[in-house]
PDB file of N, CA and C in Angstrom:
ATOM      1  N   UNK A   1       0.848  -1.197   0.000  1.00  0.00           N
ATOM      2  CA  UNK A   1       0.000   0.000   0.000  1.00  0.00           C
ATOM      3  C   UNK A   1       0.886   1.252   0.000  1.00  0.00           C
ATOM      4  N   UNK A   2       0.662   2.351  -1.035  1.00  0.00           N
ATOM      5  CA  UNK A   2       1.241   3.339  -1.367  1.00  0.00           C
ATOM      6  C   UNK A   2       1.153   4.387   0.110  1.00  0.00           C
ATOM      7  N   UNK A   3       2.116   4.895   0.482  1.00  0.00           N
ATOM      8  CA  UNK A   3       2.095   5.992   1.808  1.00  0.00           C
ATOM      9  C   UNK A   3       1.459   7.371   1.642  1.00  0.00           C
ATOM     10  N   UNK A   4       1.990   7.595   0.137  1.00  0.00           N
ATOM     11  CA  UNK A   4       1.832   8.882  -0.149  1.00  0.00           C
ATOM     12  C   UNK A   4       0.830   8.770  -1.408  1.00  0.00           C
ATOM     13  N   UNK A   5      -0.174   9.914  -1.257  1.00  0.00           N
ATOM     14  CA  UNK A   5      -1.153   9.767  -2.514  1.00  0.00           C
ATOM     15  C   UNK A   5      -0.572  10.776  -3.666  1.00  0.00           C
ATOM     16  N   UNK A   6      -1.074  10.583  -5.055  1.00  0.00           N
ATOM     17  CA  UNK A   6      -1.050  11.700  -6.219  1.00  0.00           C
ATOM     18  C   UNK A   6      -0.609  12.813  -5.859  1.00  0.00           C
ATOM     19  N   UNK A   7      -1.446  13.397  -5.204  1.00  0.00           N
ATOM     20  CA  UNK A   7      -1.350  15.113  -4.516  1.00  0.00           C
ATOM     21  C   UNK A   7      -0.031  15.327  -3.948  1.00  0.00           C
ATOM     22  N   UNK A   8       0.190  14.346  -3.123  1.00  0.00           N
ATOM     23  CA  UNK A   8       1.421  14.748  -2.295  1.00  0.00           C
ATOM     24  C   UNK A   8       2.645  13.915  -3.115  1.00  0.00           C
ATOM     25  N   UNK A   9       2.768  13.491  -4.092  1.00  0.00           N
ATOM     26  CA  UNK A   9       3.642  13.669  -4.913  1.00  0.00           C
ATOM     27  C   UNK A   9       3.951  14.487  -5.844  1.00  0.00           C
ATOM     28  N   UNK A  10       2.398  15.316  -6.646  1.00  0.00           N
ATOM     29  CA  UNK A  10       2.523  16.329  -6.970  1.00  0.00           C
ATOM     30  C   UNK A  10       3.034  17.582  -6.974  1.00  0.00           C
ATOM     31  N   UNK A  11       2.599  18.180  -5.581  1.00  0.00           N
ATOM     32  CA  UNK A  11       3.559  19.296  -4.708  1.00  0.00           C
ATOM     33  C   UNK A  11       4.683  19.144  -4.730  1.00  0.00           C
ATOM     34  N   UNK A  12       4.881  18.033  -3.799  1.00  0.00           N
ATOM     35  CA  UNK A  12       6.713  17.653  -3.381  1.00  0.00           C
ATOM     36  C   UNK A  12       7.467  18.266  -4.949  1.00  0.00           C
ATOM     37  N   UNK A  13       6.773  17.103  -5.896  1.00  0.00           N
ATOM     38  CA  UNK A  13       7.280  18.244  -7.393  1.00  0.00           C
ATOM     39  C   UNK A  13       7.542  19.141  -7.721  1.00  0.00           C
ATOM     40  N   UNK A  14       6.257  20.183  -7.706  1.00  0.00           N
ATOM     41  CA  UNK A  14       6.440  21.414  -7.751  1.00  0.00           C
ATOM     42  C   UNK A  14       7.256  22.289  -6.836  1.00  0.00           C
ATOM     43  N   UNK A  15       6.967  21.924  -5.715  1.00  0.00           N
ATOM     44  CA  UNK A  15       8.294  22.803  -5.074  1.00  0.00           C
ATOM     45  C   UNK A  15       9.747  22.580  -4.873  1.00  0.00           C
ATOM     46  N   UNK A  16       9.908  20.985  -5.778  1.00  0.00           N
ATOM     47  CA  UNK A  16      11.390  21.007  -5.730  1.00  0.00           C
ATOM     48  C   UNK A  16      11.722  22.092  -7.194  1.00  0.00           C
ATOM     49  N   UNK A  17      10.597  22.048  -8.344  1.00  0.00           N
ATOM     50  CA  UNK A  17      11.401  23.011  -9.261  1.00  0.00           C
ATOM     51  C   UNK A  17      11.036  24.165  -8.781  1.00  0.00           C
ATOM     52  N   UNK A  18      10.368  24.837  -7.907  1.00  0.00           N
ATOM     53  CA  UNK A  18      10.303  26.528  -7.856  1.00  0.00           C
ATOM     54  C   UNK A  18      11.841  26.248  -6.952  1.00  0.00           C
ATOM     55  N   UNK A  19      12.165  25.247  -6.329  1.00  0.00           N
ATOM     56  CA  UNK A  19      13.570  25.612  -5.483  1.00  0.00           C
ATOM     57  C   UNK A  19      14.936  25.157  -6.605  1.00  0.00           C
ATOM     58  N   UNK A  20      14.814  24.485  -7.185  1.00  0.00           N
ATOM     59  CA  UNK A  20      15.645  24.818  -8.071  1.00  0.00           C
ATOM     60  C   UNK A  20      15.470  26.286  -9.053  1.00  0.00           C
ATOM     61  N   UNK A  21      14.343  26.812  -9.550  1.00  0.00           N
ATOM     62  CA  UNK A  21      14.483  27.961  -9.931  1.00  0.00           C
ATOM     63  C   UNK A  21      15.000  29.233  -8.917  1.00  0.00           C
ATOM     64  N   UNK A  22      14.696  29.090  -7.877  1.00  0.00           N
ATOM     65  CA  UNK A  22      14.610  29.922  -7.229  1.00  0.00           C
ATOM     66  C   UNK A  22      13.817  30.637  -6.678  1.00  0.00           C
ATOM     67  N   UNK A  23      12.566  30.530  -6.479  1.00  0.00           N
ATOM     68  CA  UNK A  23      11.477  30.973  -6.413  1.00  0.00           C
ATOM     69  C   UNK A  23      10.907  30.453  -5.403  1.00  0.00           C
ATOM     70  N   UNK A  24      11.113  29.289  -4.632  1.00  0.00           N
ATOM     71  CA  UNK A  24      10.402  28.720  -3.388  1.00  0.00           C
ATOM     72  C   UNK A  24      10.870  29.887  -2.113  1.00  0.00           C
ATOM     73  N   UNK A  25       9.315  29.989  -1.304  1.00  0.00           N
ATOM     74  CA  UNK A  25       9.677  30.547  -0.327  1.00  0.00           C
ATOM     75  C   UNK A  25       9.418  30.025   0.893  1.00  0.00           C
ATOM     76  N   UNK A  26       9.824  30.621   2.339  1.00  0.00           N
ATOM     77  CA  UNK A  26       8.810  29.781   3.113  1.00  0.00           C
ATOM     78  C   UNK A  26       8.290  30.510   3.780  1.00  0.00           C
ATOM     79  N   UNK A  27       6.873  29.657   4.509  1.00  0.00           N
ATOM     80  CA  UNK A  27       5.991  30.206   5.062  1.00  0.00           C
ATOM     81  C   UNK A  27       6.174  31.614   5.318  1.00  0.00           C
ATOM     82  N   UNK A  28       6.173  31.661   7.144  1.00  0.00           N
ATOM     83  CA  UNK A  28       6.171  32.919   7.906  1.00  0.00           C
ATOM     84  C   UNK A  28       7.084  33.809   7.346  1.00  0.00           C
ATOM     85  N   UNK A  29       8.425  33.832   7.313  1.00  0.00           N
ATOM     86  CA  UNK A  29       9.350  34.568   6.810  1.00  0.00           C
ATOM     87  C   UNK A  29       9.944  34.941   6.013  1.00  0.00           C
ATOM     88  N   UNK A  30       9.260  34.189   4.884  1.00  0.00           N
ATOM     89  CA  UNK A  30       9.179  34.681   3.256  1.00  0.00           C
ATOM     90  C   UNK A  30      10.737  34.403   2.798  1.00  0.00           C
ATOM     91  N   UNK A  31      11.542  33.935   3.281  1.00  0.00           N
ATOM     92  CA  UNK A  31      13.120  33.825   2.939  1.00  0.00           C
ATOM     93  C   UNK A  31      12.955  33.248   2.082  1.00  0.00           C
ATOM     94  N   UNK A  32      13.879  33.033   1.236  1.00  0.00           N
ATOM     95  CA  UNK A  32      13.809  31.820  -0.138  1.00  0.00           C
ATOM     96  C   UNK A  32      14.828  31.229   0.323  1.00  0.00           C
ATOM     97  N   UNK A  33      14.062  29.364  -0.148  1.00  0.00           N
ATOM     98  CA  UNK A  33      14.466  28.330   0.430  1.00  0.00           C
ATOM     99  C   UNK A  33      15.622  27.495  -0.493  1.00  0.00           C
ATOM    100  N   UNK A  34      16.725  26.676   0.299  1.00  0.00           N
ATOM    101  CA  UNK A  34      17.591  26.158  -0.731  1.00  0.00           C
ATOM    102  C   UNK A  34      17.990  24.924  -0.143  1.00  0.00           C
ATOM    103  N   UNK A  35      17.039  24.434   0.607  1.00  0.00           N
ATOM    104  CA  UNK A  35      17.303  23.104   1.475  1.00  0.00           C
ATOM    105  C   UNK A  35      16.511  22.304   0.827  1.00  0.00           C
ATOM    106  N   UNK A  36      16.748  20.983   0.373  1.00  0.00           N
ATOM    107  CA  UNK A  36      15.540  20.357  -0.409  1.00  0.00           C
ATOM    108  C   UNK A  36      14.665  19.778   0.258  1.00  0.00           C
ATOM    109  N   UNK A  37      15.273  19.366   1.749  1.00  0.00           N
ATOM    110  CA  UNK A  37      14.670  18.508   2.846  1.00  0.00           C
ATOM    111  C   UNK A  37      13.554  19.727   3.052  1.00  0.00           C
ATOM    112  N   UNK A  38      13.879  20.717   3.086  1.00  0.00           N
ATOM    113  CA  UNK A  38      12.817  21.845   3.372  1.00  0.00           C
ATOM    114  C   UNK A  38      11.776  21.786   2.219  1.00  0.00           C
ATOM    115  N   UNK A  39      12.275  21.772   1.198  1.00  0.00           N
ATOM    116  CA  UNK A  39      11.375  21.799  -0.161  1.00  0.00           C
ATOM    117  C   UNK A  39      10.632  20.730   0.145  1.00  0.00           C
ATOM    118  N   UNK A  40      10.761  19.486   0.349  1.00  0.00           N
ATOM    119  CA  UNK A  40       9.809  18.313   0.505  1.00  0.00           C
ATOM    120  C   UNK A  40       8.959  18.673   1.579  1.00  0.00           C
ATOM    121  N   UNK A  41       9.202  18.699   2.606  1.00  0.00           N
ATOM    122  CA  UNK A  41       8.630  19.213   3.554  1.00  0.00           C
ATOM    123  C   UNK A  41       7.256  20.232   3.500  1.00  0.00           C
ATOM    124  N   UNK A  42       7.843  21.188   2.244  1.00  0.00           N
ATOM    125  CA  UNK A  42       6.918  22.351   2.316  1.00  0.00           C
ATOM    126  C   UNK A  42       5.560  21.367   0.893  1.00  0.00           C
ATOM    127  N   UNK A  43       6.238  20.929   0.479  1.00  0.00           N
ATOM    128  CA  UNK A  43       5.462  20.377  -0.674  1.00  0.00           C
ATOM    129  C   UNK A  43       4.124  19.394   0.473  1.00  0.00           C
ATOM    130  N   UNK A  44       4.837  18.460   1.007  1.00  0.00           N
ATOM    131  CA  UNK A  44       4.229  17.551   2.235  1.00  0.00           C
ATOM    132  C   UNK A  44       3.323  18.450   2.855  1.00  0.00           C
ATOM    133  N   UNK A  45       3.455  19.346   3.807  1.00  0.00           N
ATOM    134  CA  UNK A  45       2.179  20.531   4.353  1.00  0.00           C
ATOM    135  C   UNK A  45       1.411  20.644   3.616  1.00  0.00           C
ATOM    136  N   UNK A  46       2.000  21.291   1.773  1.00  0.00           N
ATOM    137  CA  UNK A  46       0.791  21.794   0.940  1.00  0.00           C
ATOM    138  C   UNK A  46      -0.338  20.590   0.789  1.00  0.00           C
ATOM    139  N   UNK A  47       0.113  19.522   0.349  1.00  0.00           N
ATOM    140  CA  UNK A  47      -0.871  18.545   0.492  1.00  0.00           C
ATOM    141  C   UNK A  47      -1.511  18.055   1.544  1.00  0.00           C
ATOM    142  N   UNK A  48      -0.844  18.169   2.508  1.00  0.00           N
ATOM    143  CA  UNK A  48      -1.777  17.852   4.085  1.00  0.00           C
ATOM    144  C   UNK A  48      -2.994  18.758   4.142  1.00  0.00           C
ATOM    145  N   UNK A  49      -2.361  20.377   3.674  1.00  0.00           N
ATOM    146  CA  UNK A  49      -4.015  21.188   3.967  1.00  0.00           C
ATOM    147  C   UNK A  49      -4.540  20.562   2.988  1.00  0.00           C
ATOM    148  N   UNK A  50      -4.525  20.634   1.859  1.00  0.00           N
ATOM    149  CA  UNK A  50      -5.643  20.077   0.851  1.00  0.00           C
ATOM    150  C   UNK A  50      -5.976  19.289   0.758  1.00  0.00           C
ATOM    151  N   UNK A  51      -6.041  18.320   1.889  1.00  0.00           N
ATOM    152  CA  UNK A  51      -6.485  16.696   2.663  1.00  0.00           C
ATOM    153  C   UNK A  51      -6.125  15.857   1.454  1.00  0.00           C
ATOM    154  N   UNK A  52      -4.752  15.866   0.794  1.00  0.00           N
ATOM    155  CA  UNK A  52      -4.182  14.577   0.138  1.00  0.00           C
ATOM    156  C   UNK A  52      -3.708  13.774   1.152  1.00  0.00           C
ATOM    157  N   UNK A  53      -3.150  12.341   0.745  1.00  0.00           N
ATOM    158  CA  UNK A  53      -3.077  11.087   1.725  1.00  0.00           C
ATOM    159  C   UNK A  53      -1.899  11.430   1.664  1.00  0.00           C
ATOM    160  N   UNK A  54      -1.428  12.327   2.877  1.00  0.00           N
ATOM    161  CA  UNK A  54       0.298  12.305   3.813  1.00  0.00           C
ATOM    162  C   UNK A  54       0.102  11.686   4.951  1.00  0.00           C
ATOM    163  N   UNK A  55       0.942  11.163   5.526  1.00  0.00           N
ATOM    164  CA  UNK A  55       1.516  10.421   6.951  1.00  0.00           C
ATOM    165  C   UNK A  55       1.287  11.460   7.912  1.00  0.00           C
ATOM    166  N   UNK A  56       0.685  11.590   8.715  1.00  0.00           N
ATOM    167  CA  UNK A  56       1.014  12.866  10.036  1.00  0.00           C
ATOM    168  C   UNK A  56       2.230  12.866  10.536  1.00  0.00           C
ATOM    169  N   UNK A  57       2.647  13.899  10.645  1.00  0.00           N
ATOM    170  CA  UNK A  57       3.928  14.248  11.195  1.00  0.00           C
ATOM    171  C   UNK A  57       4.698  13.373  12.140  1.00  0.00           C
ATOM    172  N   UNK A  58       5.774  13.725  12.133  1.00  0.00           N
ATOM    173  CA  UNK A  58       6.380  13.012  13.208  1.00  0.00           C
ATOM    174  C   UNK A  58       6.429  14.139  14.698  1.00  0.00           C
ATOM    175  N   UNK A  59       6.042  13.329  15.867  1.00  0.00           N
ATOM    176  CA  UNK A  59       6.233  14.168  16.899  1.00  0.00           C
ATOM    177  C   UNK A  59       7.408  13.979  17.639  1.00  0.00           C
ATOM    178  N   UNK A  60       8.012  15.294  17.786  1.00  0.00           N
ATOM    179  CA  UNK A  60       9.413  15.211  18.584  1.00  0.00           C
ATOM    180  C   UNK A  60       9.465  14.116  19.816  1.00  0.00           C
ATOM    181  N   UNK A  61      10.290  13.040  20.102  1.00  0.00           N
ATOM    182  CA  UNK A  61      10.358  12.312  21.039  1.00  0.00           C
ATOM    183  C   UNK A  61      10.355  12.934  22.184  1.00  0.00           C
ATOM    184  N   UNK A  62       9.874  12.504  23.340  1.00  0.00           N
ATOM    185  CA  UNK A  62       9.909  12.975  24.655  1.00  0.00           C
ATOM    186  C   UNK A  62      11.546  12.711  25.343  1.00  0.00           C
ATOM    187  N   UNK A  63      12.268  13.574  26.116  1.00  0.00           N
ATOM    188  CA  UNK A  63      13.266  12.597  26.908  1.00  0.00           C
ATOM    189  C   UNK A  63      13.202  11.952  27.868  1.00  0.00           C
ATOM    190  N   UNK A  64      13.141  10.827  28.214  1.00  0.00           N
ATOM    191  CA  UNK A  64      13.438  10.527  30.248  1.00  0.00           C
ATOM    192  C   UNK A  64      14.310  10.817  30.406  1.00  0.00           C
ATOM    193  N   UNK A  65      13.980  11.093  31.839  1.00  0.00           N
ATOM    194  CA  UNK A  65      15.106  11.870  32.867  1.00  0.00           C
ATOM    195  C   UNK A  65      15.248  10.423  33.968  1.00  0.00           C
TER     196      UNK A  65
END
Protein backbone atom coordinates (compact mmCIF):
# COMPACT_ATOMS: atom_id res chain seq x y z
CA UNK A 1 0.00 0.00 0.00
CA UNK A 2 1.24 3.34 -1.37
CA UNK A 3 2.09 5.99 1.81
CA UNK A 4 1.83 8.88 -0.15
CA UNK A 5 -1.15 9.77 -2.51
CA UNK A 6 -1.05 11.70 -6.22
CA UNK A 7 -1.35 15.11 -4.52
CA UNK A 8 1.42 14.75 -2.30
CA UNK A 9 3.64 13.67 -4.91
CA UNK A 10 2.52 16.33 -6.97
CA UNK A 11 3.56 19.30 -4.71
CA UNK A 12 6.71 17.65 -3.38
CA UNK A 13 7.28 18.24 -7.39
CA UNK A 14 6.44 21.41 -7.75
CA UNK A 15 8.29 22.80 -5.07
CA UNK A 16 11.39 21.01 -5.73
CA UNK A 17 11.40 23.01 -9.26
CA UNK A 18 10.30 26.53 -7.86
CA UNK A 19 13.57 25.61 -5.48
CA UNK A 20 15.64 24.82 -8.07
CA UNK A 21 14.48 27.96 -9.93
CA UNK A 22 14.61 29.92 -7.23
CA UNK A 23 11.48 30.97 -6.41
CA UNK A 24 10.40 28.72 -3.39
CA UNK A 25 9.68 30.55 -0.33
CA UNK A 26 8.81 29.78 3.11
CA UNK A 27 5.99 30.21 5.06
CA UNK A 28 6.17 32.92 7.91
CA UNK A 29 9.35 34.57 6.81
CA UNK A 30 9.18 34.68 3.26
CA UNK A 31 13.12 33.82 2.94
CA UNK A 32 13.81 31.82 -0.14
CA UNK A 33 14.47 28.33 0.43
CA UNK A 34 17.59 26.16 -0.73
CA UNK A 35 17.30 23.10 1.47
CA UNK A 36 15.54 20.36 -0.41
CA UNK A 37 14.67 18.51 2.85
CA UNK A 38 12.82 21.85 3.37
CA UNK A 39 11.38 21.80 -0.16
CA UNK A 40 9.81 18.31 0.51
CA UNK A 41 8.63 19.21 3.55
CA UNK A 42 6.92 22.35 2.32
CA UNK A 43 5.46 20.38 -0.67
CA UNK A 44 4.23 17.55 2.23
CA UNK A 45 2.18 20.53 4.35
CA UNK A 46 0.79 21.79 0.94
CA UNK A 47 -0.87 18.54 0.49
CA UNK A 48 -1.78 17.85 4.08
CA UNK A 49 -4.02 21.19 3.97
CA UNK A 50 -5.64 20.08 0.85
CA UNK A 51 -6.49 16.70 2.66
CA UNK A 52 -4.18 14.58 0.14
CA UNK A 53 -3.08 11.09 1.72
CA UNK A 54 0.30 12.30 3.81
CA UNK A 55 1.52 10.42 6.95
CA UNK A 56 1.01 12.87 10.04
CA UNK A 57 3.93 14.25 11.20
CA UNK A 58 6.38 13.01 13.21
CA UNK A 59 6.23 14.17 16.90
CA UNK A 60 9.41 15.21 18.58
CA UNK A 61 10.36 12.31 21.04
CA UNK A 62 9.91 12.98 24.65
CA UNK A 63 13.27 12.60 26.91
CA UNK A 64 13.44 10.53 30.25
CA UNK A 65 15.11 11.87 32.87
Amino acid sequence: MARYGEKAKDKVEKAMHERKRGTLKSGSSGKKVTSRKQAIAIGLSEARREGGKVPSKKSASKKSS
